[in-house]
C-alpha atoms as a PDB file:
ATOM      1  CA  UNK A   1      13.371 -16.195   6.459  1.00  0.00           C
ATOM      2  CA  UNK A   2      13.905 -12.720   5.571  1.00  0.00           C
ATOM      3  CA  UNK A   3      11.985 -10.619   8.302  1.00  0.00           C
ATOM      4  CA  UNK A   4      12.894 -12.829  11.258  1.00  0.00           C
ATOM      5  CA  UNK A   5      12.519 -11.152  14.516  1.00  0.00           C
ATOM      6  CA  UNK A   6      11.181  -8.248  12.656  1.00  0.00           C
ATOM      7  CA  UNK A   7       8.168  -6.186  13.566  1.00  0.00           C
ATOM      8  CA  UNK A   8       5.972  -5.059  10.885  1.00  0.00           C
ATOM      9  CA  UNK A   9       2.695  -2.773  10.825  1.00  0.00           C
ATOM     10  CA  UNK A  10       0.371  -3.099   7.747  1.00  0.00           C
ATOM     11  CA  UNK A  11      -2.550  -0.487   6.668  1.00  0.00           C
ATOM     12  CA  UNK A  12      -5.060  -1.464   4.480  1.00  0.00           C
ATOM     13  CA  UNK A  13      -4.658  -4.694   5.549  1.00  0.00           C
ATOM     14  CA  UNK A  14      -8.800  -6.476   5.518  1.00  0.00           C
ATOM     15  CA  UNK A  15      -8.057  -7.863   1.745  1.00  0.00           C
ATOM     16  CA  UNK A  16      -6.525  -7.500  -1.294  1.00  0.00           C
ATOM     17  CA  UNK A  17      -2.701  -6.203  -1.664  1.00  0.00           C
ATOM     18  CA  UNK A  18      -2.471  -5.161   2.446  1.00  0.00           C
ATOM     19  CA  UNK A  19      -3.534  -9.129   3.594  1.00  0.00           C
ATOM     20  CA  UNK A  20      -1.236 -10.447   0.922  1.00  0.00           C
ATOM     21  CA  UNK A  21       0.834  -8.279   2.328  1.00  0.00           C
ATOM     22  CA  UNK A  22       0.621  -9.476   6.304  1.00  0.00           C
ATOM     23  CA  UNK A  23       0.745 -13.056   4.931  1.00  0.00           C
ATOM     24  CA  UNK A  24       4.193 -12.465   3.130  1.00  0.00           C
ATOM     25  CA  UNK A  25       5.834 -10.944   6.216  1.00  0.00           C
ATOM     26  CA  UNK A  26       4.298 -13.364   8.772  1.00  0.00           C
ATOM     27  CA  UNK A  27       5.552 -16.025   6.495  1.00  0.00           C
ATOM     28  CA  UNK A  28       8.760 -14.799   6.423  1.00  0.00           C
ATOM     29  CA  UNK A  29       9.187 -14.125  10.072  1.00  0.00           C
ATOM     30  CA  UNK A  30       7.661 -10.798  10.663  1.00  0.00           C
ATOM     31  CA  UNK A  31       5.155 -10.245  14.194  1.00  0.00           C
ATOM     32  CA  UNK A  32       2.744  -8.253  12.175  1.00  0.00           C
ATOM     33  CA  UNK A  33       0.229  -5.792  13.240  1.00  0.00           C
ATOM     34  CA  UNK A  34      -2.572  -5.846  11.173  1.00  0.00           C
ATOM     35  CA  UNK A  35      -4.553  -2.883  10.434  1.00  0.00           C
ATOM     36  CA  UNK A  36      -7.822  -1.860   8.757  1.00  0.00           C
ATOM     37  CA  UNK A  37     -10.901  -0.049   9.177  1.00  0.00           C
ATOM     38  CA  UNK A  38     -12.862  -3.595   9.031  1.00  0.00           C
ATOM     39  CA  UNK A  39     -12.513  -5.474  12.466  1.00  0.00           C
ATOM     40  CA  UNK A  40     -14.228  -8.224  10.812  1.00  0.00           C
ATOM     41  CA  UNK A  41     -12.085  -8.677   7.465  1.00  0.00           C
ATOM     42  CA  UNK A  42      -8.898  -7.808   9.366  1.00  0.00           C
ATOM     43  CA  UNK A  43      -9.308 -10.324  12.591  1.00  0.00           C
ATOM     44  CA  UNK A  44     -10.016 -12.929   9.669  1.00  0.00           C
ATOM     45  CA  UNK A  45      -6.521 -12.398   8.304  1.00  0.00           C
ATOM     46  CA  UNK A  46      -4.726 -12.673  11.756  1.00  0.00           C
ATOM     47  CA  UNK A  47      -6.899 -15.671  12.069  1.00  0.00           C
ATOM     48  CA  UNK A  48      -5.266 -16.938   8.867  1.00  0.00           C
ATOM     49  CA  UNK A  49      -1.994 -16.245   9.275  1.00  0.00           C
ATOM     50  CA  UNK A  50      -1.676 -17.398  12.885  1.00  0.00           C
ATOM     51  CA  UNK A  51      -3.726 -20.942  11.782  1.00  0.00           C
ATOM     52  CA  UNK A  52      -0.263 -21.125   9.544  1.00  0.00           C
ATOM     53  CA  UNK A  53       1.700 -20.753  12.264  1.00  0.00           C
ATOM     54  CA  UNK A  54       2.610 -16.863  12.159  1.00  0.00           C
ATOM     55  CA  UNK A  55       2.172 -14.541  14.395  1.00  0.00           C
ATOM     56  CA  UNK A  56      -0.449 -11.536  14.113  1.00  0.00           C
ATOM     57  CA  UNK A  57      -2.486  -9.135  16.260  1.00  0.00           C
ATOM     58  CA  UNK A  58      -5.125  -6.749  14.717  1.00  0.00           C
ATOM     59  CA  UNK A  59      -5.677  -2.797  15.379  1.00  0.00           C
ATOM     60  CA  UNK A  60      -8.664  -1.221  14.157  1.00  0.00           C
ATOM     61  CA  UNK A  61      -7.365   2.377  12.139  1.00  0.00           C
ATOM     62  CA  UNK A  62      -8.477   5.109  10.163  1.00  0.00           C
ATOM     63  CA  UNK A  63      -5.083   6.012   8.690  1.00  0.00           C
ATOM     64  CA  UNK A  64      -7.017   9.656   8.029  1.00  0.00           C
ATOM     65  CA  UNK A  65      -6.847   9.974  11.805  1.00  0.00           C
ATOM     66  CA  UNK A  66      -3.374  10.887  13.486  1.00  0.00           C
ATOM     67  CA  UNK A  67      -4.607   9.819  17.276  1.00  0.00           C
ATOM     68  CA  UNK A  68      -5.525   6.276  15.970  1.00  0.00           C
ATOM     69  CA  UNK A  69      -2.147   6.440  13.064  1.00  0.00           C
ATOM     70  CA  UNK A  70      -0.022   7.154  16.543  1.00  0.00           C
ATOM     71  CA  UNK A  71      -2.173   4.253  18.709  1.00  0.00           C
ATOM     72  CA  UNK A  72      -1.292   1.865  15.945  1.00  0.00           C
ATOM     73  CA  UNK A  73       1.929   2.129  16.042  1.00  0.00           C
ATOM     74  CA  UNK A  74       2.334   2.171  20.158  1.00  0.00           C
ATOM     75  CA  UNK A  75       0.537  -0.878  19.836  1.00  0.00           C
ATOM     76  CA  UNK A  76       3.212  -2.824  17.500  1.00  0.00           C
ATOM     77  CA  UNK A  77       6.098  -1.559  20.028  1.00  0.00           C
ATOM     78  CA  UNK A  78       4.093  -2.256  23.339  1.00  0.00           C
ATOM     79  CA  UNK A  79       3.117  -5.718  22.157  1.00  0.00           C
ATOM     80  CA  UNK A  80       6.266  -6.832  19.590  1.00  0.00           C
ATOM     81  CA  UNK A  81       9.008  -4.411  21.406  1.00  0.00           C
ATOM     82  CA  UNK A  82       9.973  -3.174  18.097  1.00  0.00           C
ATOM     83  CA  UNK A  83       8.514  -1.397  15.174  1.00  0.00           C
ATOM     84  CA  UNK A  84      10.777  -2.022  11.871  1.00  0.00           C
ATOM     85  CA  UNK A  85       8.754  -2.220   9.145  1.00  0.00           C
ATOM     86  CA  UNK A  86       5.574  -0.522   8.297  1.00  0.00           C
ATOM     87  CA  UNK A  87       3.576  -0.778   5.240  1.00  0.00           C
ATOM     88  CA  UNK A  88       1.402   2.607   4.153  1.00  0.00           C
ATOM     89  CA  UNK A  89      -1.056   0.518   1.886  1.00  0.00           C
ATOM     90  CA  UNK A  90      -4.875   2.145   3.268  1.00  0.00           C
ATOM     91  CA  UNK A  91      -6.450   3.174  -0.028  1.00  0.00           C
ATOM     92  CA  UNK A  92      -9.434   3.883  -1.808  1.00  0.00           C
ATOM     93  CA  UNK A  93     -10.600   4.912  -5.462  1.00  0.00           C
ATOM     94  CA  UNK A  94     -13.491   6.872  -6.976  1.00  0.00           C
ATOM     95  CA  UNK A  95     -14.422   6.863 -10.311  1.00  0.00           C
ATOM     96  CA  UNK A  96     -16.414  10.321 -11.540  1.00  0.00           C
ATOM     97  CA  UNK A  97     -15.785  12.620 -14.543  1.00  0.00           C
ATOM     98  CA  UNK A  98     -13.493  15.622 -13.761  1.00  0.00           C
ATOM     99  CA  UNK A  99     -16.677  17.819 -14.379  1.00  0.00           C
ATOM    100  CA  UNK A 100     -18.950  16.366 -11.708  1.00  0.00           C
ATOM    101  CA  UNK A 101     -16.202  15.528  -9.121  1.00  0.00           C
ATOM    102  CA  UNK A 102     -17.409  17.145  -5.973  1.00  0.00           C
ATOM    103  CA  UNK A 103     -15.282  18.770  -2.735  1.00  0.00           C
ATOM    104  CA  UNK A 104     -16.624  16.140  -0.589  1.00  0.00           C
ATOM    105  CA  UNK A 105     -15.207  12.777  -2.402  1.00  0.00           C
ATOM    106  CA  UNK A 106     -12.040  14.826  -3.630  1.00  0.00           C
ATOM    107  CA  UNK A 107     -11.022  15.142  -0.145  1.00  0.00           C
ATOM    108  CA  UNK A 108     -11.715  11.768   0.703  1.00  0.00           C
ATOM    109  CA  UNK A 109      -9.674  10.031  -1.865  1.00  0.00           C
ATOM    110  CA  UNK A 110      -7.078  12.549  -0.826  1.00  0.00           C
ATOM    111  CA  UNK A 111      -7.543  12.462   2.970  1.00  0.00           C
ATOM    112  CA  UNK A 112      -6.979   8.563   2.687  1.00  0.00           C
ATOM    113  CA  UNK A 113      -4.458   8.221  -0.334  1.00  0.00           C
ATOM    114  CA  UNK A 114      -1.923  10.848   0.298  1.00  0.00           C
ATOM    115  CA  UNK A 115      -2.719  12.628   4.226  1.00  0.00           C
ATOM    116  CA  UNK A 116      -3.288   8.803   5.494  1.00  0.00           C
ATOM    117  CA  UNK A 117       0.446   7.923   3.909  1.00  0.00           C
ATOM    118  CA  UNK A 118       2.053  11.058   5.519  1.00  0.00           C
ATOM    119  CA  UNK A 119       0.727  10.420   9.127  1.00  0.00           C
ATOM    120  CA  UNK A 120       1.654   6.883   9.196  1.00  0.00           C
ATOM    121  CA  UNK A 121       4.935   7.256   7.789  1.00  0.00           C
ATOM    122  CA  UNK A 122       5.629  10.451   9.799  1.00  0.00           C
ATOM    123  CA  UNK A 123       4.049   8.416  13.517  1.00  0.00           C
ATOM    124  CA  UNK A 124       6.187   5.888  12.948  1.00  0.00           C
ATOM    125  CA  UNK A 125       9.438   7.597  11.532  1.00  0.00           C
ATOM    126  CA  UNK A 126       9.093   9.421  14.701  1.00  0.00           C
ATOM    127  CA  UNK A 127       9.604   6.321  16.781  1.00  0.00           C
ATOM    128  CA  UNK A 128      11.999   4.275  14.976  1.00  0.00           C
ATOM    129  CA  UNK A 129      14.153   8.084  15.369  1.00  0.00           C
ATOM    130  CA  UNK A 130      13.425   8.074  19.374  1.00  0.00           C
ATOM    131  CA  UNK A 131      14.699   4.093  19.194  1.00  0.00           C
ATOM    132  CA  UNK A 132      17.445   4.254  16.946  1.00  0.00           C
ATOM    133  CA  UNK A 133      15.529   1.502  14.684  1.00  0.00           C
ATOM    134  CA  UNK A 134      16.853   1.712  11.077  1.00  0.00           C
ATOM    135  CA  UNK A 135      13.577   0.864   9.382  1.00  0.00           C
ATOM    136  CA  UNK A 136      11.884   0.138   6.478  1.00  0.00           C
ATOM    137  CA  UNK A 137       8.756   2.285   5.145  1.00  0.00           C
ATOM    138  CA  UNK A 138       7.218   1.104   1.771  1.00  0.00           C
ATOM    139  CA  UNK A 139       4.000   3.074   0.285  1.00  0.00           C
ATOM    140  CA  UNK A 140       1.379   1.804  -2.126  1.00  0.00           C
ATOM    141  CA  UNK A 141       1.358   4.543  -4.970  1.00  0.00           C
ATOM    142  CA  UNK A 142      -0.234   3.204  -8.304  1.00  0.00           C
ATOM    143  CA  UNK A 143       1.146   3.154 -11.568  1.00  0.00           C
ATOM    144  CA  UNK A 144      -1.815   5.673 -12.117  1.00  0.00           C
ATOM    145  CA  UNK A 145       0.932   8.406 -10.747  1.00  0.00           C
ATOM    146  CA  UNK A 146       2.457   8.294 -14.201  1.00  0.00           C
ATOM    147  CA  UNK A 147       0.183   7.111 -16.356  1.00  0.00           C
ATOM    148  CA  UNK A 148      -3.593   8.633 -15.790  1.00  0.00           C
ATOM    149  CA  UNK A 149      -6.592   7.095 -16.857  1.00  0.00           C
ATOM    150  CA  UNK A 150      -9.699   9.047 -17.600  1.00  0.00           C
ATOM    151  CA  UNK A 151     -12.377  10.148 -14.510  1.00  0.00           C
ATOM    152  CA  UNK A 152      -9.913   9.508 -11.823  1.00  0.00           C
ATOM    153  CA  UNK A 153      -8.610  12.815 -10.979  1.00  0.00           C
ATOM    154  CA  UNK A 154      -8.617  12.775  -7.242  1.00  0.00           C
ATOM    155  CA  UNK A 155      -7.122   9.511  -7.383  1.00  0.00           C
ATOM    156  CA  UNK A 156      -4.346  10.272 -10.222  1.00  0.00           C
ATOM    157  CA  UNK A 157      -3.658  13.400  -8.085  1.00  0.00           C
ATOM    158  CA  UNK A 158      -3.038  11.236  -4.383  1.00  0.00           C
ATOM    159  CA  UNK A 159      -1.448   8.306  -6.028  1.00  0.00           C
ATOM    160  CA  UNK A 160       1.490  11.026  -8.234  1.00  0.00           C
ATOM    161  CA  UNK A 161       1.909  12.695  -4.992  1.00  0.00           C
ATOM    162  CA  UNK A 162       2.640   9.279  -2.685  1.00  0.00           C
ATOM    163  CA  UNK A 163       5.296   8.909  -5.087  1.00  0.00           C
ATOM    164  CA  UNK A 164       6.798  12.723  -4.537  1.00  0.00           C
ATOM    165  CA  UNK A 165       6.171  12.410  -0.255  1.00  0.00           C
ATOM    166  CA  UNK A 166       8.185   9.208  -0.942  1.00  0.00           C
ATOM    167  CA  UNK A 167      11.110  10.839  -2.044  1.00  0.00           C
ATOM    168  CA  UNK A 168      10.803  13.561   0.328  1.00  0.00           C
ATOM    169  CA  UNK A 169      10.372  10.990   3.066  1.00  0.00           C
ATOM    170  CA  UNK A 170      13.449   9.411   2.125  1.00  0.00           C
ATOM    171  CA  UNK A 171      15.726  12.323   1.913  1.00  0.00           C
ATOM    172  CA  UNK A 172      14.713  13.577   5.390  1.00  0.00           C
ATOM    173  CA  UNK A 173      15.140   9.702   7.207  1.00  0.00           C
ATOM    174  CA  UNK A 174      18.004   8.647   5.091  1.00  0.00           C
ATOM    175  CA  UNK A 175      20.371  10.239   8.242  1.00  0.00           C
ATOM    176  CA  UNK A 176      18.252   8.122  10.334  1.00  0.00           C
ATOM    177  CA  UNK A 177      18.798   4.755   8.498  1.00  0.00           C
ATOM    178  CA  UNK A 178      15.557   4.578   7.440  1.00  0.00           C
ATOM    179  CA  UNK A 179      14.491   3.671   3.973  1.00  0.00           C
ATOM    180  CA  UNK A 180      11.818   5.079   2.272  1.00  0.00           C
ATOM    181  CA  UNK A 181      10.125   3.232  -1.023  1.00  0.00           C
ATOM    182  CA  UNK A 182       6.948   2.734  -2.912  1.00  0.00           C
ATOM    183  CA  UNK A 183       5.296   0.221  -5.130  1.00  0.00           C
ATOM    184  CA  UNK A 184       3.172   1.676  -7.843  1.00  0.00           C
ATOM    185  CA  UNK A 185       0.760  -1.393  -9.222  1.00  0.00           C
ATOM    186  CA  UNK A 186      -0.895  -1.661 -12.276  1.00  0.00           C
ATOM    187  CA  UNK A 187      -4.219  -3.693 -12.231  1.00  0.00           C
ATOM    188  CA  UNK A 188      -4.514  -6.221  -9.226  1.00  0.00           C
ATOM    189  CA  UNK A 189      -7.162  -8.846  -9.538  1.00  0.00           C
ATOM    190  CA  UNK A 190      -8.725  -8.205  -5.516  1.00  0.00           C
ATOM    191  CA  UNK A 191     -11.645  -9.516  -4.676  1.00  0.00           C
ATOM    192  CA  UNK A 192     -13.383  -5.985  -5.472  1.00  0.00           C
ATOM    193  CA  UNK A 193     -11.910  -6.534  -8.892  1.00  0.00           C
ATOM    194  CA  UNK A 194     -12.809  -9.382  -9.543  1.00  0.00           C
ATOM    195  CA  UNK A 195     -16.572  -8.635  -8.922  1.00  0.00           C
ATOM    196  CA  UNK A 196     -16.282  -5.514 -10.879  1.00  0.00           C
ATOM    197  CA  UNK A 197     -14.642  -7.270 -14.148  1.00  0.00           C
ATOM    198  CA  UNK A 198     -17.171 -10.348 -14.097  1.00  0.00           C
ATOM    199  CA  UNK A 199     -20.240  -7.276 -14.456  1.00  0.00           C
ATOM    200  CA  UNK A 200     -17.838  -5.660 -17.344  1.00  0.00           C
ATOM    201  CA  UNK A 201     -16.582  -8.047 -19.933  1.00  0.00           C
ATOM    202  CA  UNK A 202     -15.299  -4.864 -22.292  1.00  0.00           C
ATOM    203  CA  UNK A 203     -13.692  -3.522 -18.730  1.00  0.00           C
ATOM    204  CA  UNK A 204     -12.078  -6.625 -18.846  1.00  0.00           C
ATOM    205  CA  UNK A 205     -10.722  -6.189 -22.922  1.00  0.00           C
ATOM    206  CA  UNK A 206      -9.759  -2.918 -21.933  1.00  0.00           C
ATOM    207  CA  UNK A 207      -7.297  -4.403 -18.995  1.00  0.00           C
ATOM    208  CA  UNK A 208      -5.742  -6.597 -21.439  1.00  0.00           C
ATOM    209  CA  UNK A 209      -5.438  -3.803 -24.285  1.00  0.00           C
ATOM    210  CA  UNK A 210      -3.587  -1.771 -21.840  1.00  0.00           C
ATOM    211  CA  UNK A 211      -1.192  -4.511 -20.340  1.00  0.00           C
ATOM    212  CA  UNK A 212       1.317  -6.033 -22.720  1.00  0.00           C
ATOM    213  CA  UNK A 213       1.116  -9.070 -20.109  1.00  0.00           C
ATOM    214  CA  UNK A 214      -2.375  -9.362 -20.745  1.00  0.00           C
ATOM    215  CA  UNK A 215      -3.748  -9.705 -17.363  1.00  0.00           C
ATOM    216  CA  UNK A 216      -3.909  -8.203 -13.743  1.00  0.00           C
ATOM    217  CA  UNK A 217      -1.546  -9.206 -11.156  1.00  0.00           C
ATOM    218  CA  UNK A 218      -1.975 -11.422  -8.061  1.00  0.00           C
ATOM    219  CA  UNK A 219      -2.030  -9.643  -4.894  1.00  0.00           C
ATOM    220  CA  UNK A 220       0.460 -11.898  -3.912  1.00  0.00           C
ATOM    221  CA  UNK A 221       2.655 -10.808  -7.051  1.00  0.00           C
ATOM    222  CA  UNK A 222       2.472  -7.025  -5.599  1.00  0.00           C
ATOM    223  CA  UNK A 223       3.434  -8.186  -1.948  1.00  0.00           C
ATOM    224  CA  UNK A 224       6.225  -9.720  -3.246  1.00  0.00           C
ATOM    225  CA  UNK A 225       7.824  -6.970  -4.199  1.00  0.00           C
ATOM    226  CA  UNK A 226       6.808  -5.289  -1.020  1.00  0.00           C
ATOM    227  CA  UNK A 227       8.387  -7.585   0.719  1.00  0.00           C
ATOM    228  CA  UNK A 228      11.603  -6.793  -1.179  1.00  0.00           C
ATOM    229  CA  UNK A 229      11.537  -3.707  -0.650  1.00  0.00           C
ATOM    230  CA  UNK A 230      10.763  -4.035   3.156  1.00  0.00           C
ATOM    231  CA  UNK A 231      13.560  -6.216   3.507  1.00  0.00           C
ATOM    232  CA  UNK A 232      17.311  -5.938   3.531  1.00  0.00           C
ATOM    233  CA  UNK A 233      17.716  -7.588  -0.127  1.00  0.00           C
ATOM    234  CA  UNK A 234      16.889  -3.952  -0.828  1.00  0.00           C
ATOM    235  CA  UNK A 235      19.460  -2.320   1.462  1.00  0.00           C
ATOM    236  CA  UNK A 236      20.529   0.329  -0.995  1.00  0.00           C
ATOM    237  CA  UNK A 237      16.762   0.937  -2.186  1.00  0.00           C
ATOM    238  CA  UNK A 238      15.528   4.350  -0.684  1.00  0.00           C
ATOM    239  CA  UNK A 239      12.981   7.429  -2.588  1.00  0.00           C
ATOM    240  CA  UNK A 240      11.774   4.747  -5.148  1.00  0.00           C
ATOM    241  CA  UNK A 241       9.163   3.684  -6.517  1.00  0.00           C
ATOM    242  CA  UNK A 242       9.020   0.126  -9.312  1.00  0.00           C
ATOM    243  CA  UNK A 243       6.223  -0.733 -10.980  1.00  0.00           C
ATOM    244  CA  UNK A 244       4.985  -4.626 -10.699  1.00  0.00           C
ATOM    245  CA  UNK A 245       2.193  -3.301 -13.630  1.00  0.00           C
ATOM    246  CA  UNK A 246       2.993  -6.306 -16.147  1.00  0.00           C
ATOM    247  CA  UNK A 247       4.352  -3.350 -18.493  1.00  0.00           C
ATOM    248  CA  UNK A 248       1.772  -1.109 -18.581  1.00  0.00           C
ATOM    249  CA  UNK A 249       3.789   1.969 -17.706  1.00  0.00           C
ATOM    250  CA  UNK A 250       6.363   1.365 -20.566  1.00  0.00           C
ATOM    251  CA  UNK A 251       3.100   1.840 -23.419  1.00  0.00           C
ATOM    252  CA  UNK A 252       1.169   4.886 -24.306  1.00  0.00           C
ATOM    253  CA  UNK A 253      -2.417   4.919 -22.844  1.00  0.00           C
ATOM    254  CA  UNK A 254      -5.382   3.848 -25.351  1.00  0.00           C
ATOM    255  CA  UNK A 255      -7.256   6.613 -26.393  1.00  0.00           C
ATOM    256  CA  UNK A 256     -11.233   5.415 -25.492  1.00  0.00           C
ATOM    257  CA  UNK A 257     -13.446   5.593 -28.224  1.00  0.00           C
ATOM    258  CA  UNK A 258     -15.696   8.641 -27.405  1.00  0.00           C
ATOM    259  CA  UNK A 259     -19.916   8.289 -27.372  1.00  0.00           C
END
């Protein structure tokens, strides 16, 4: 098992790509702390992962929050010992024309996308540093940081910057022995995404049209490649970011037909 006797935090970690996520490493060894605003969603998943025979606590977090960022990871050391991996996956999206997009949600997106990814990279940087733990930090960014679809401007904006703090991140820790990386996904079929696509069949066409693999990834696709990251298969890995986007990012954007 790859992440044996490892200690791993995960954000975002209720559904999609961030339970995935806590699945992979608790399957491959990891104690993981699993984080989440939802108490509900996220005990669920340590529920899951423990009936498999991992191991798992849960700690409530608003990764927008720097006292409960810096709980969360005191938590994985005073409970595991150790804090080795961590996981910066806490997202959300908001879909509005540039036009009508307001202060309030622009700062959201951002506060969550790009501030959330600083303070729990820089809370636990700090403490692997104090230990001496050469550790692993891996970011969600989105392929949407190099290829920008229409009415997504906050989002475009937090996603193109995780992947800039990334290499930042990793310049600054790479004296440390940390690594510093970032996955940048192209359409994931969540739950959330799944409801959304069976209420849009041309959302749908337009998923394929834009994906030369024709469909959305598996949350358990994109974990996978967290996990590589995370791990030491990737022990020369540090300020990237790869795309698991099915191709997407190598094809020009469609132009949408305009009303």
């Amino acid at each position: 098992m790859r992440l044996q006797n490892k200690t791993a935090v995960v954000t975002g970690a209720a559904n999609g790509i961030g339970a995935a996520t806590a699945r992979r490493f608790a399957a491959e060894g990891a104690k993981v702390v699993v984080s989440d605003r939802d108490p509900v969603a996220g005990e669920a998943v340590v529920a899951a992962i423990r009936d498999s025979g991992g191991e798992a606590r849960f700690q409530a977090c608003d990764v927008t929050d720097r006292a409960q960022v810096a709980a969360l990871m005191d938590r994985a050391l005073d409970v595991y010992g150790s804090l080795d991996i961590v996981c910066a996956n806490a997202g959300i999206i908001h879909s509005t024309p540039f036009l009508d997009l307001d202060d309030e949600t622009w700062r959201q997106v951002l506060d969550v996308n790009l501030t959330g990814v600083f303070l729990t990279g820089q809370e636990a940087a700090r403490r692997m540093v104090a230990r001496g733990i050469k550790g692993a930090i891996v970011n969600t960014a989105s392929v949407n940081a190099v290829i920008v679809p229409h009415k997504l401007a906050a989002y475009n904006a937090s996603k193109g910057g995780v992947n800039q703090l990334t290499k930042t991140m990793a310049l600054d820790l790479a004296e440390y022995g940390i690594r510093v990386n970032a996955v940048g996904p192209g359409s994931v079929a969540t739950e959330m995404f799944r409801s959304a696509m069976l209420q849009d069949p041309e959302g749908v066409e337009r998923m394929r049209l834009r994906t030369p693999m024709e469909r959305a990834a598996e949350p358990e696709e994109i974990a996978a490649a967290i996990l590589f990251l995370a791990s030491d298969d990737a022990s020369y890995f540090t300020g990237q970011t790869i795309y698991p986007d099915g191709g997407r990012s190598a094809m020009s954007q469609m132009v949408p037909k305009r009303a």
